[in-house]
PDB file of N, CA and C in Angstrom:
ATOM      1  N   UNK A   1     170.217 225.422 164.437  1.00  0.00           N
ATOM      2  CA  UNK A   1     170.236 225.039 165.812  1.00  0.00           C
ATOM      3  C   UNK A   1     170.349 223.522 165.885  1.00  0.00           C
ATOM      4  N   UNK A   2     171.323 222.997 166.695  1.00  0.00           N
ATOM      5  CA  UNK A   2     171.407 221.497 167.039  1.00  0.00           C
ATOM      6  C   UNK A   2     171.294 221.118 168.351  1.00  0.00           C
ATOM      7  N   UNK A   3     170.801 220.167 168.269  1.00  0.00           N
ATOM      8  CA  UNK A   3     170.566 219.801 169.731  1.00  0.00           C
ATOM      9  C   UNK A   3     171.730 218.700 170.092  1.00  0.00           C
ATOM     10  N   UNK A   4     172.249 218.570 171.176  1.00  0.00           N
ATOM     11  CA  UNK A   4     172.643 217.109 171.578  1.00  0.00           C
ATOM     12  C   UNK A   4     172.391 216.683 172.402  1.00  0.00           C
ATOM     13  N   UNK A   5     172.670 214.987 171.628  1.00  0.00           N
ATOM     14  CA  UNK A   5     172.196 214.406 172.538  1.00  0.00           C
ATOM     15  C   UNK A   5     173.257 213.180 172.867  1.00  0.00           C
ATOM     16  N   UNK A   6     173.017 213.277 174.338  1.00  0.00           N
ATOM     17  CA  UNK A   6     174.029 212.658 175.007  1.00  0.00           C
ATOM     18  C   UNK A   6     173.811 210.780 175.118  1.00  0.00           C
ATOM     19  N   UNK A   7     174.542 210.199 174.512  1.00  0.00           N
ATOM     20  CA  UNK A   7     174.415 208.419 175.026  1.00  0.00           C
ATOM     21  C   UNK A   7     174.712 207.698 175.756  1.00  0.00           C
ATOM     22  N   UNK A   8     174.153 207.202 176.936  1.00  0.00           N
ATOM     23  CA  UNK A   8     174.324 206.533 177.492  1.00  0.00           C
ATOM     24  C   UNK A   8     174.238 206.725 179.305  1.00  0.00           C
ATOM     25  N   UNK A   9     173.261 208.232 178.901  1.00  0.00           N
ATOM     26  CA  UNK A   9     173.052 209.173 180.014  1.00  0.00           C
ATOM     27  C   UNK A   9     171.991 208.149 180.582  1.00  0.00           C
ATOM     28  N   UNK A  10     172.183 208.046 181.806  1.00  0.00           N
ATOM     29  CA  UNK A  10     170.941 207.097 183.060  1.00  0.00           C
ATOM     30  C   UNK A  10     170.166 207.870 183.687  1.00  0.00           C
ATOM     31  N   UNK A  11     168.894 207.570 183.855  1.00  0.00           N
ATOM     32  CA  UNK A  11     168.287 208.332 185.124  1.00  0.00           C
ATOM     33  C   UNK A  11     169.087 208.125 186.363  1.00  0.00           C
ATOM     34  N   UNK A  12     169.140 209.033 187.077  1.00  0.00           N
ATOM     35  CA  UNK A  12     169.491 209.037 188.058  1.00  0.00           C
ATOM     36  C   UNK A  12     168.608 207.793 189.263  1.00  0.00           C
ATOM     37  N   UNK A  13     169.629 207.021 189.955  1.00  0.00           N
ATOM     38  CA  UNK A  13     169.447 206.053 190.332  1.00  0.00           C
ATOM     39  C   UNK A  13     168.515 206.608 191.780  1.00  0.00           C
ATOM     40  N   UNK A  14     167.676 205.673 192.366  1.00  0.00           N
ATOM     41  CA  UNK A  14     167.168 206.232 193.253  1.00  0.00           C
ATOM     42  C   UNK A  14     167.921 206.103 194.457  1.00  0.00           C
ATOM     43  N   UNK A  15     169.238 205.231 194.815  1.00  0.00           N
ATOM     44  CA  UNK A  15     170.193 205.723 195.604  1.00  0.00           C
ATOM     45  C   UNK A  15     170.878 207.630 195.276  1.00  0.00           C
ATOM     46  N   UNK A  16     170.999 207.797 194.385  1.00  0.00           N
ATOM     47  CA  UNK A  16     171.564 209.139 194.077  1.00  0.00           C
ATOM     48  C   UNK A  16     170.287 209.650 194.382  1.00  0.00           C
ATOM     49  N   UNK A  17     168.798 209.863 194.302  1.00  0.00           N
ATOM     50  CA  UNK A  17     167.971 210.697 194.445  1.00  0.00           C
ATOM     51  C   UNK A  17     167.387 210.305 196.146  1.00  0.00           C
ATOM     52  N   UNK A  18     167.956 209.502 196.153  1.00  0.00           N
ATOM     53  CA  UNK A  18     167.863 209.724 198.079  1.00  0.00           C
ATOM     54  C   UNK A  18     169.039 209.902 198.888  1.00  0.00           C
ATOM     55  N   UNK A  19     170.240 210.361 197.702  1.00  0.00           N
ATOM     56  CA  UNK A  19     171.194 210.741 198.514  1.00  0.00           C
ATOM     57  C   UNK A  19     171.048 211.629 199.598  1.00  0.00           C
ATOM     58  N   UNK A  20     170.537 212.776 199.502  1.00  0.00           N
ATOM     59  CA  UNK A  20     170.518 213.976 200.553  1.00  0.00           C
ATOM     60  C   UNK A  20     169.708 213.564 201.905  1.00  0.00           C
ATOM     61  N   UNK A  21     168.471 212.259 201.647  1.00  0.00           N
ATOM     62  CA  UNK A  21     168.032 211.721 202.855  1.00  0.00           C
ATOM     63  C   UNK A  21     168.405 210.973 203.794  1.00  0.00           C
ATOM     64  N   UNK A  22     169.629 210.578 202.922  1.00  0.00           N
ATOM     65  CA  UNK A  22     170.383 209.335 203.826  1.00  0.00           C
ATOM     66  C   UNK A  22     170.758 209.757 205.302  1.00  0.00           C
ATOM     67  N   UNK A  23     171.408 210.857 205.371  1.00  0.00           N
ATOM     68  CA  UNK A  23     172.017 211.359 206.646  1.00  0.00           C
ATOM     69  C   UNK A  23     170.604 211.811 207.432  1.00  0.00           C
ATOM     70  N   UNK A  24     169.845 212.113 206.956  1.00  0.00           N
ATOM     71  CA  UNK A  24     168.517 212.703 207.732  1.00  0.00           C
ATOM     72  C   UNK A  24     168.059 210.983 208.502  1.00  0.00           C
ATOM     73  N   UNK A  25     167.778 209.805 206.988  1.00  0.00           N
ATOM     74  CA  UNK A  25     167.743 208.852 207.591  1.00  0.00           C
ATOM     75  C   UNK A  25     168.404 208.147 208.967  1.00  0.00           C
ATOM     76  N   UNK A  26     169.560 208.030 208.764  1.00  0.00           N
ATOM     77  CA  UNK A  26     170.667 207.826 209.173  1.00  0.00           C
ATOM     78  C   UNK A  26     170.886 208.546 210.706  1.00  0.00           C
ATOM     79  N   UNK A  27     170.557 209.663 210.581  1.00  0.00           N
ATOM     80  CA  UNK A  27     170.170 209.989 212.443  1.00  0.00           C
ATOM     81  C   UNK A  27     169.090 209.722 212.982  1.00  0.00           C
ATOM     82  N   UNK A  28     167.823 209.858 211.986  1.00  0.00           N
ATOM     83  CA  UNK A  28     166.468 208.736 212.848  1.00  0.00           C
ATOM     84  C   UNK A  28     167.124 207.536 213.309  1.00  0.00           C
ATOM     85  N   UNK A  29     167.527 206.764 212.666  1.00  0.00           N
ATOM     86  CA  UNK A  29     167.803 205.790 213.102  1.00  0.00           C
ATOM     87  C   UNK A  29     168.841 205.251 214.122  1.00  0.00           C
ATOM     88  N   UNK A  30     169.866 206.571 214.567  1.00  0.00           N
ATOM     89  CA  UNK A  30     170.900 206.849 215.366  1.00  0.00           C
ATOM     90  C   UNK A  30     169.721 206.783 217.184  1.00  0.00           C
ATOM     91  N   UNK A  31     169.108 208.274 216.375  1.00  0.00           N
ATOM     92  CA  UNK A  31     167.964 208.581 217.783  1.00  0.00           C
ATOM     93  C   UNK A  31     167.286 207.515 218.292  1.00  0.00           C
ATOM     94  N   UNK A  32     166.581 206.325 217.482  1.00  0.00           N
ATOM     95  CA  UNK A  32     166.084 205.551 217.379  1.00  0.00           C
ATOM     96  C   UNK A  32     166.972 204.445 218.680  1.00  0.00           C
ATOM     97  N   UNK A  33     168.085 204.271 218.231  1.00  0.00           N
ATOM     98  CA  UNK A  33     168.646 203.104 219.076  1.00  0.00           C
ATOM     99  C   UNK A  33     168.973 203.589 220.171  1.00  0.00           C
ATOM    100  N   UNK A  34     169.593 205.295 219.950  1.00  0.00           N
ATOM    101  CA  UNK A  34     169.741 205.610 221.805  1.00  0.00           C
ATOM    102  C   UNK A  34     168.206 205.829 222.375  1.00  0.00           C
ATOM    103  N   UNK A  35     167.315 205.846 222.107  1.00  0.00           N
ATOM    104  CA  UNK A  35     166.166 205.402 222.952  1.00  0.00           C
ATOM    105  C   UNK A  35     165.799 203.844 223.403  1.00  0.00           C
ATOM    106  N   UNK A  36     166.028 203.519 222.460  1.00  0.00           N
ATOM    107  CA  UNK A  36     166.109 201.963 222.887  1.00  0.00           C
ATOM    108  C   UNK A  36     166.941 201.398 224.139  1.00  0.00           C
ATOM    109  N   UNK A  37     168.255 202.260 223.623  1.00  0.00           N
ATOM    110  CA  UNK A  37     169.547 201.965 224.261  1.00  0.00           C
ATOM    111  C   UNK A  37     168.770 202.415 226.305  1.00  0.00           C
ATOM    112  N   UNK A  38     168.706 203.651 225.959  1.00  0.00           N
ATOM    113  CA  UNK A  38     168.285 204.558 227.039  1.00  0.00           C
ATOM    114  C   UNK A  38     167.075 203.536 228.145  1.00  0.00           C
ATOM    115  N   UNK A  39     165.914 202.885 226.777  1.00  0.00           N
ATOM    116  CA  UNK A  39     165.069 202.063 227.757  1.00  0.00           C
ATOM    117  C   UNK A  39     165.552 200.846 228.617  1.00  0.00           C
ATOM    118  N   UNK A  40     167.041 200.319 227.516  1.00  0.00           N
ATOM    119  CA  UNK A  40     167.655 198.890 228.219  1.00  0.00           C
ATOM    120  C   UNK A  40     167.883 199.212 229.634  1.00  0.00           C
ATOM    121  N   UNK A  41     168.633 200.524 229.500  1.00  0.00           N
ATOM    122  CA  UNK A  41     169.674 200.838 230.673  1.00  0.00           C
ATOM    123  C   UNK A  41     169.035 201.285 232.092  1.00  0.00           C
ATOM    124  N   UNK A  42     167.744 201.579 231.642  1.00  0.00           N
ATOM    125  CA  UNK A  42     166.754 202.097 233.271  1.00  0.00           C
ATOM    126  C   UNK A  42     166.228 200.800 233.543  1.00  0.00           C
ATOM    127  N   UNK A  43     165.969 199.680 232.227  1.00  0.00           N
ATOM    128  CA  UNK A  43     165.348 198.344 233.000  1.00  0.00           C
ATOM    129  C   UNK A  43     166.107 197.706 233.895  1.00  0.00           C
ATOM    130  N   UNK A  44     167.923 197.953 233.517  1.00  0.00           N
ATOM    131  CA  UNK A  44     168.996 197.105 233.996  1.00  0.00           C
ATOM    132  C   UNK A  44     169.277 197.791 235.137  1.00  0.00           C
ATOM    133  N   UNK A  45     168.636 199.218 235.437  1.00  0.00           N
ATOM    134  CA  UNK A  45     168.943 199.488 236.526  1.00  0.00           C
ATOM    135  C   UNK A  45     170.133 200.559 236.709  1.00  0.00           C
ATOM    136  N   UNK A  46     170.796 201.321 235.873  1.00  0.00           N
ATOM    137  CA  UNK A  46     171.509 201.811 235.543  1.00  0.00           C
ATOM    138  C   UNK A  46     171.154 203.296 236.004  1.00  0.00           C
ATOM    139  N   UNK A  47     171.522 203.936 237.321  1.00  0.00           N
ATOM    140  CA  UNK A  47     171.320 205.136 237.608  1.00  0.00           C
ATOM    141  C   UNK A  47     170.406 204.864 238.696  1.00  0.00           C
ATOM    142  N   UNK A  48     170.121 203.882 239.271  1.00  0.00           N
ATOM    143  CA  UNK A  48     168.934 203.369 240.378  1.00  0.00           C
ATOM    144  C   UNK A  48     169.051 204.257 241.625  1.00  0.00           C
ATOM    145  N   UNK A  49     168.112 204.629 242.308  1.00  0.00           N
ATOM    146  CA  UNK A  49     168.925 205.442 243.543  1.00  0.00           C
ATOM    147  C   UNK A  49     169.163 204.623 244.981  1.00  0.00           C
ATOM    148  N   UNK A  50     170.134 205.213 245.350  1.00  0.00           N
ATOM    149  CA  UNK A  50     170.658 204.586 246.633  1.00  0.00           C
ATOM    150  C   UNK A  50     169.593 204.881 247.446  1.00  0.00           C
ATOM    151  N   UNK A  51     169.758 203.559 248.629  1.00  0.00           N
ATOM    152  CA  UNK A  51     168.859 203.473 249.696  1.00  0.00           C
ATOM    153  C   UNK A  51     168.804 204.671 250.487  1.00  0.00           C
ATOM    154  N   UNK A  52     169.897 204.547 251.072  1.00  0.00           N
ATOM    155  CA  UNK A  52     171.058 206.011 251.961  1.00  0.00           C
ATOM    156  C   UNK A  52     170.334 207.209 251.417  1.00  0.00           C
ATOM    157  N   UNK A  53     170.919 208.353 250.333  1.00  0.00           N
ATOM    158  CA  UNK A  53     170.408 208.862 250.379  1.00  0.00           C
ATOM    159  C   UNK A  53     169.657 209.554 249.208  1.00  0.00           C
ATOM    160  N   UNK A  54     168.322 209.101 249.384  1.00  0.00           N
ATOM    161  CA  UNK A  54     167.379 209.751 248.153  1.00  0.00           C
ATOM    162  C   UNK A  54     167.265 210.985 247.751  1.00  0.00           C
ATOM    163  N   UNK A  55     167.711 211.062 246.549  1.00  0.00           N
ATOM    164  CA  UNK A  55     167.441 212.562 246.536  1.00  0.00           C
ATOM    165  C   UNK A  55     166.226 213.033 245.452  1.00  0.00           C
ATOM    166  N   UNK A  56     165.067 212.142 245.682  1.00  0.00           N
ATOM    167  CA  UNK A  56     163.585 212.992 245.222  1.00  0.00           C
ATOM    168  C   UNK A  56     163.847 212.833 243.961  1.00  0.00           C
ATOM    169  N   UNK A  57     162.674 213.581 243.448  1.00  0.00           N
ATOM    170  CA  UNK A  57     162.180 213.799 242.078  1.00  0.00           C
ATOM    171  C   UNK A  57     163.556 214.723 241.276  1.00  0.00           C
ATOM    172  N   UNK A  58     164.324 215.424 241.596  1.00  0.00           N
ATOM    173  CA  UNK A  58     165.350 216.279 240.888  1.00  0.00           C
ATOM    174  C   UNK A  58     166.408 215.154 240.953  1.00  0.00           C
ATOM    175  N   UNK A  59     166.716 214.070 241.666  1.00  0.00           N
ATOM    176  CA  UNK A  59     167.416 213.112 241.144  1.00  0.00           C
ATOM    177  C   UNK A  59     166.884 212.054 240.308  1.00  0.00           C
ATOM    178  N   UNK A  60     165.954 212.268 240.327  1.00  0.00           N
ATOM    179  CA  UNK A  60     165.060 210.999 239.465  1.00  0.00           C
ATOM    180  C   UNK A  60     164.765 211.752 237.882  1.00  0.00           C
ATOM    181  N   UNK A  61     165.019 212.823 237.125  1.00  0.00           N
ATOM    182  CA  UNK A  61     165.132 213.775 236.418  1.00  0.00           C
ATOM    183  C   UNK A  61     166.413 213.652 235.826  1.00  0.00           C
ATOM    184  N   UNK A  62     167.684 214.140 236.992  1.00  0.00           N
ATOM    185  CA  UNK A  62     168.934 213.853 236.130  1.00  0.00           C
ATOM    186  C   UNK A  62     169.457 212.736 236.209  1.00  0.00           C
ATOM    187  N   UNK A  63     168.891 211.554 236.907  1.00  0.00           N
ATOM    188  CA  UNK A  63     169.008 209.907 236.727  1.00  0.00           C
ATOM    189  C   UNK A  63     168.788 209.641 234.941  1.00  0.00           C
ATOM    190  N   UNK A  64     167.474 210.488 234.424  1.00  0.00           N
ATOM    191  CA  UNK A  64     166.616 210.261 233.235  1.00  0.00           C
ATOM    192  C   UNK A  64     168.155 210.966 232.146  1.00  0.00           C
ATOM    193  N   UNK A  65     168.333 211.986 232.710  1.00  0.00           N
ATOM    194  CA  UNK A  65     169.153 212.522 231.691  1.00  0.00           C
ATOM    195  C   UNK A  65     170.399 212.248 231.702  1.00  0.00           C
ATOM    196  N   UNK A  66     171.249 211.986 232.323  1.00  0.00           N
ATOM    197  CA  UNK A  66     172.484 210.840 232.434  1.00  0.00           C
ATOM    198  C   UNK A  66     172.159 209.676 231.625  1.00  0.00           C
ATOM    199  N   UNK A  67     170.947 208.588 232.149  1.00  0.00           N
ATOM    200  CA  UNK A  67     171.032 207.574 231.147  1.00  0.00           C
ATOM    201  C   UNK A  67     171.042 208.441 230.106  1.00  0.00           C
ATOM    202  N   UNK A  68     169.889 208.887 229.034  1.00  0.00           N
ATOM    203  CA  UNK A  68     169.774 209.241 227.837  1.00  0.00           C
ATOM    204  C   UNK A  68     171.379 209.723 227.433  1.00  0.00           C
ATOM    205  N   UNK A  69     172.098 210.463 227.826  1.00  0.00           N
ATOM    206  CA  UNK A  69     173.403 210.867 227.332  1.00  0.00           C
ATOM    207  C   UNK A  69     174.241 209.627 227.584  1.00  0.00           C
ATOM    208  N   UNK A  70     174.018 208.870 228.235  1.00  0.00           N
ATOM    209  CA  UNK A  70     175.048 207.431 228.061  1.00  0.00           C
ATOM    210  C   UNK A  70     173.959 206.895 226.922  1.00  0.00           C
ATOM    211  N   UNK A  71     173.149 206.483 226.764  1.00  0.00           N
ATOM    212  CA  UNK A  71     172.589 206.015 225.672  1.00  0.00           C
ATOM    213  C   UNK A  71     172.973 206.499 223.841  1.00  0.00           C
ATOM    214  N   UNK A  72     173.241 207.795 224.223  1.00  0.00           N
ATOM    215  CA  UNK A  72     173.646 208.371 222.920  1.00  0.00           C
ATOM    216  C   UNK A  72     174.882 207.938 222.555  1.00  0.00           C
ATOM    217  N   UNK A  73     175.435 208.456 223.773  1.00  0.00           N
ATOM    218  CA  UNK A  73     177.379 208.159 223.734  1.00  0.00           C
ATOM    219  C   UNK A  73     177.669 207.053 223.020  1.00  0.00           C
ATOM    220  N   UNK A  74     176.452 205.521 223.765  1.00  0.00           N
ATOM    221  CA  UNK A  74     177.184 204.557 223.103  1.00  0.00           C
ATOM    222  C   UNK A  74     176.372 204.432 221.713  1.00  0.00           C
ATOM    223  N   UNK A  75     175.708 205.079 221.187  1.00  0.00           N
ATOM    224  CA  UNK A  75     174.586 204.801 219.825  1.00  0.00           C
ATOM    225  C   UNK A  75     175.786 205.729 219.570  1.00  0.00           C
ATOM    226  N   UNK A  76     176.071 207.212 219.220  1.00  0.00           N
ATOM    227  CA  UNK A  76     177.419 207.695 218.763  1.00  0.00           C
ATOM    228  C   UNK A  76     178.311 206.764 218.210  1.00  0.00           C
ATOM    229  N   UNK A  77     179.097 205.914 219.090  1.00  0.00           N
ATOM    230  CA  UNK A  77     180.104 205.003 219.008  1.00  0.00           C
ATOM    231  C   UNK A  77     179.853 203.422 217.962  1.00  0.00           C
ATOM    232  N   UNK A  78     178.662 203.359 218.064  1.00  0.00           N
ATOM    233  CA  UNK A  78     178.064 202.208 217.393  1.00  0.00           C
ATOM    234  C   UNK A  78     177.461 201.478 217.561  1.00  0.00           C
ATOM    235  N   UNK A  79     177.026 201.532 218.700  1.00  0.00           N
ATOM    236  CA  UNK A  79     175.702 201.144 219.626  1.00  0.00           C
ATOM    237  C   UNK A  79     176.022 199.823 219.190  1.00  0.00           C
ATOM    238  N   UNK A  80     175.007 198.954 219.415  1.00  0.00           N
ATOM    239  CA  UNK A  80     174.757 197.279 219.167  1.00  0.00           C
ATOM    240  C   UNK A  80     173.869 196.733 217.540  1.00  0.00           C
ATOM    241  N   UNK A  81     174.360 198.199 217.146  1.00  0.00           N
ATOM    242  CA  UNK A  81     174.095 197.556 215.481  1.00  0.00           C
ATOM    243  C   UNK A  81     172.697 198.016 215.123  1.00  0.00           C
ATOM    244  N   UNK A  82     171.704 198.134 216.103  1.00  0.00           N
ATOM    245  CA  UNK A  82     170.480 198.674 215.439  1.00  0.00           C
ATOM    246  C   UNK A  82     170.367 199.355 214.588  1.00  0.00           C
ATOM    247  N   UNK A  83     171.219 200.529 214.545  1.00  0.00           N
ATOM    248  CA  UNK A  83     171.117 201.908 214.193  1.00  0.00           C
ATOM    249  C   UNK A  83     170.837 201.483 212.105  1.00  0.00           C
ATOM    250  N   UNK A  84     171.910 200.713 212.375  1.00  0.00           N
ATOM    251  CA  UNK A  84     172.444 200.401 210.539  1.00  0.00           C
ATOM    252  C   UNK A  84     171.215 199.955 210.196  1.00  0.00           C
ATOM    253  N   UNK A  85     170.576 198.433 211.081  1.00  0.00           N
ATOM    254  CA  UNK A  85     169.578 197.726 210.382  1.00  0.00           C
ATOM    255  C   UNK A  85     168.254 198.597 210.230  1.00  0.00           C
ATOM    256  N   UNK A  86     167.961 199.886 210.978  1.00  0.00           N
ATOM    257  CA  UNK A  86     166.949 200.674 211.123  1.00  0.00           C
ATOM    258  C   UNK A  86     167.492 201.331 209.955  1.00  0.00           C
ATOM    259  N   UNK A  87     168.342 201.975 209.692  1.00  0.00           N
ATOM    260  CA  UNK A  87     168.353 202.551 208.481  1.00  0.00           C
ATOM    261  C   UNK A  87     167.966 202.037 207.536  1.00  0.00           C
ATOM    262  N   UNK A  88     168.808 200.625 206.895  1.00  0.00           N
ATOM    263  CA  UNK A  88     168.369 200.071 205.970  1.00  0.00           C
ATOM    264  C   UNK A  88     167.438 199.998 205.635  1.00  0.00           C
ATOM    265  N   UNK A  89     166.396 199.387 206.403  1.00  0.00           N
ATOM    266  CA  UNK A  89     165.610 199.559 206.778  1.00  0.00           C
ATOM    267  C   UNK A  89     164.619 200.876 206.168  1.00  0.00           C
ATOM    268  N   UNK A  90     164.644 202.155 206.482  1.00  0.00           N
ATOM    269  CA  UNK A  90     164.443 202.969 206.363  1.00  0.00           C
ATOM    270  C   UNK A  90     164.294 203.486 204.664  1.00  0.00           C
ATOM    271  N   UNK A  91     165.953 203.233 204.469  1.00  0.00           N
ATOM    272  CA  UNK A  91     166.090 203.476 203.250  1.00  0.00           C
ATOM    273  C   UNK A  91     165.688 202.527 201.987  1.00  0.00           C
ATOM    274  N   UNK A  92     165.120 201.214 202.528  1.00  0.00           N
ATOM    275  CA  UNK A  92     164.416 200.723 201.345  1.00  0.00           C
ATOM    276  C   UNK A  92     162.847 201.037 201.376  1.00  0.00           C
ATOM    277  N   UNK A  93     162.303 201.021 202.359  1.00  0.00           N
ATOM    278  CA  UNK A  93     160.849 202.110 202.592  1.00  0.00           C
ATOM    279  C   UNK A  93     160.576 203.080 201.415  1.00  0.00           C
ATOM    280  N   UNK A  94     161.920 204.004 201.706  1.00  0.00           N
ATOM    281  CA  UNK A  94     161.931 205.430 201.066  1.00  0.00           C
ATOM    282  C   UNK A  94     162.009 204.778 199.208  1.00  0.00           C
ATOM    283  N   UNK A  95     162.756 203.951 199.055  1.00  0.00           N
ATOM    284  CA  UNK A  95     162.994 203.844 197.801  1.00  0.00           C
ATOM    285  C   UNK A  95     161.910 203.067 197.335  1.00  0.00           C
ATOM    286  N   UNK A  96     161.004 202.287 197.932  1.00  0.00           N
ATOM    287  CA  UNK A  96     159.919 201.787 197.832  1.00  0.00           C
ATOM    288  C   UNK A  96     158.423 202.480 197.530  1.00  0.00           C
ATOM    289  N   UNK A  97     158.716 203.647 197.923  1.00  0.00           N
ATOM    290  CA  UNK A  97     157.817 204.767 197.911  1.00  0.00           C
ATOM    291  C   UNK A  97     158.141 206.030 196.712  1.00  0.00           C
ATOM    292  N   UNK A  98     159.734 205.831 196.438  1.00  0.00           N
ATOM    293  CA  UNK A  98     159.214 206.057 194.620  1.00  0.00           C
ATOM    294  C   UNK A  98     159.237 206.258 193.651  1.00  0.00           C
TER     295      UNK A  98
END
């Protein structure tokens, strides 16, 4: 019986052993900025209701959910960069841990 043995074989790098987290990472940090995104856009006023005519608490609901889906749309598209630095972010944490 022989064994072999292979030279020059590496442990697997801890980028390759956090490969499969990256994308898990990688949408925290997506979700992450369209909330952010979502908080800019109700401070700026974005969906505010008209004087004329109010339409209550069921417009003040899908006011909430309009922003949040414009918030995504533009975190989707590439938002203002958070998303990446939160990952990074993220992903040196993870590799820090082990």
């Amino acid at each position: 019986m022989t064994a072999e043995i292979t030279i020059g074989a590496a442990a697997p790098s801890a980028e390759t052993r956090l490969a499969p987290q990256h994308d898990v990472l990688r949408e925290v940090a997506r979700d992450l900025e369209a909330a952010f995104l979502a908080e800019m856009l109700k401070h700026a006023g974005f969906g505010a209701s008209r004087e004329s005519f109010g339409g209550g608490v069921g417009e003040e609901q899908m006011t909430s959910l309009l922003r949040a889906e414009h918030a995504s749309a533009l975190a989707d598209r590439g938002g203002i960069g958070l998303a990446e630095s939160i990952f990074q972010s993220l992903v040196r944490q993870a590799e820090a841990g082990q």
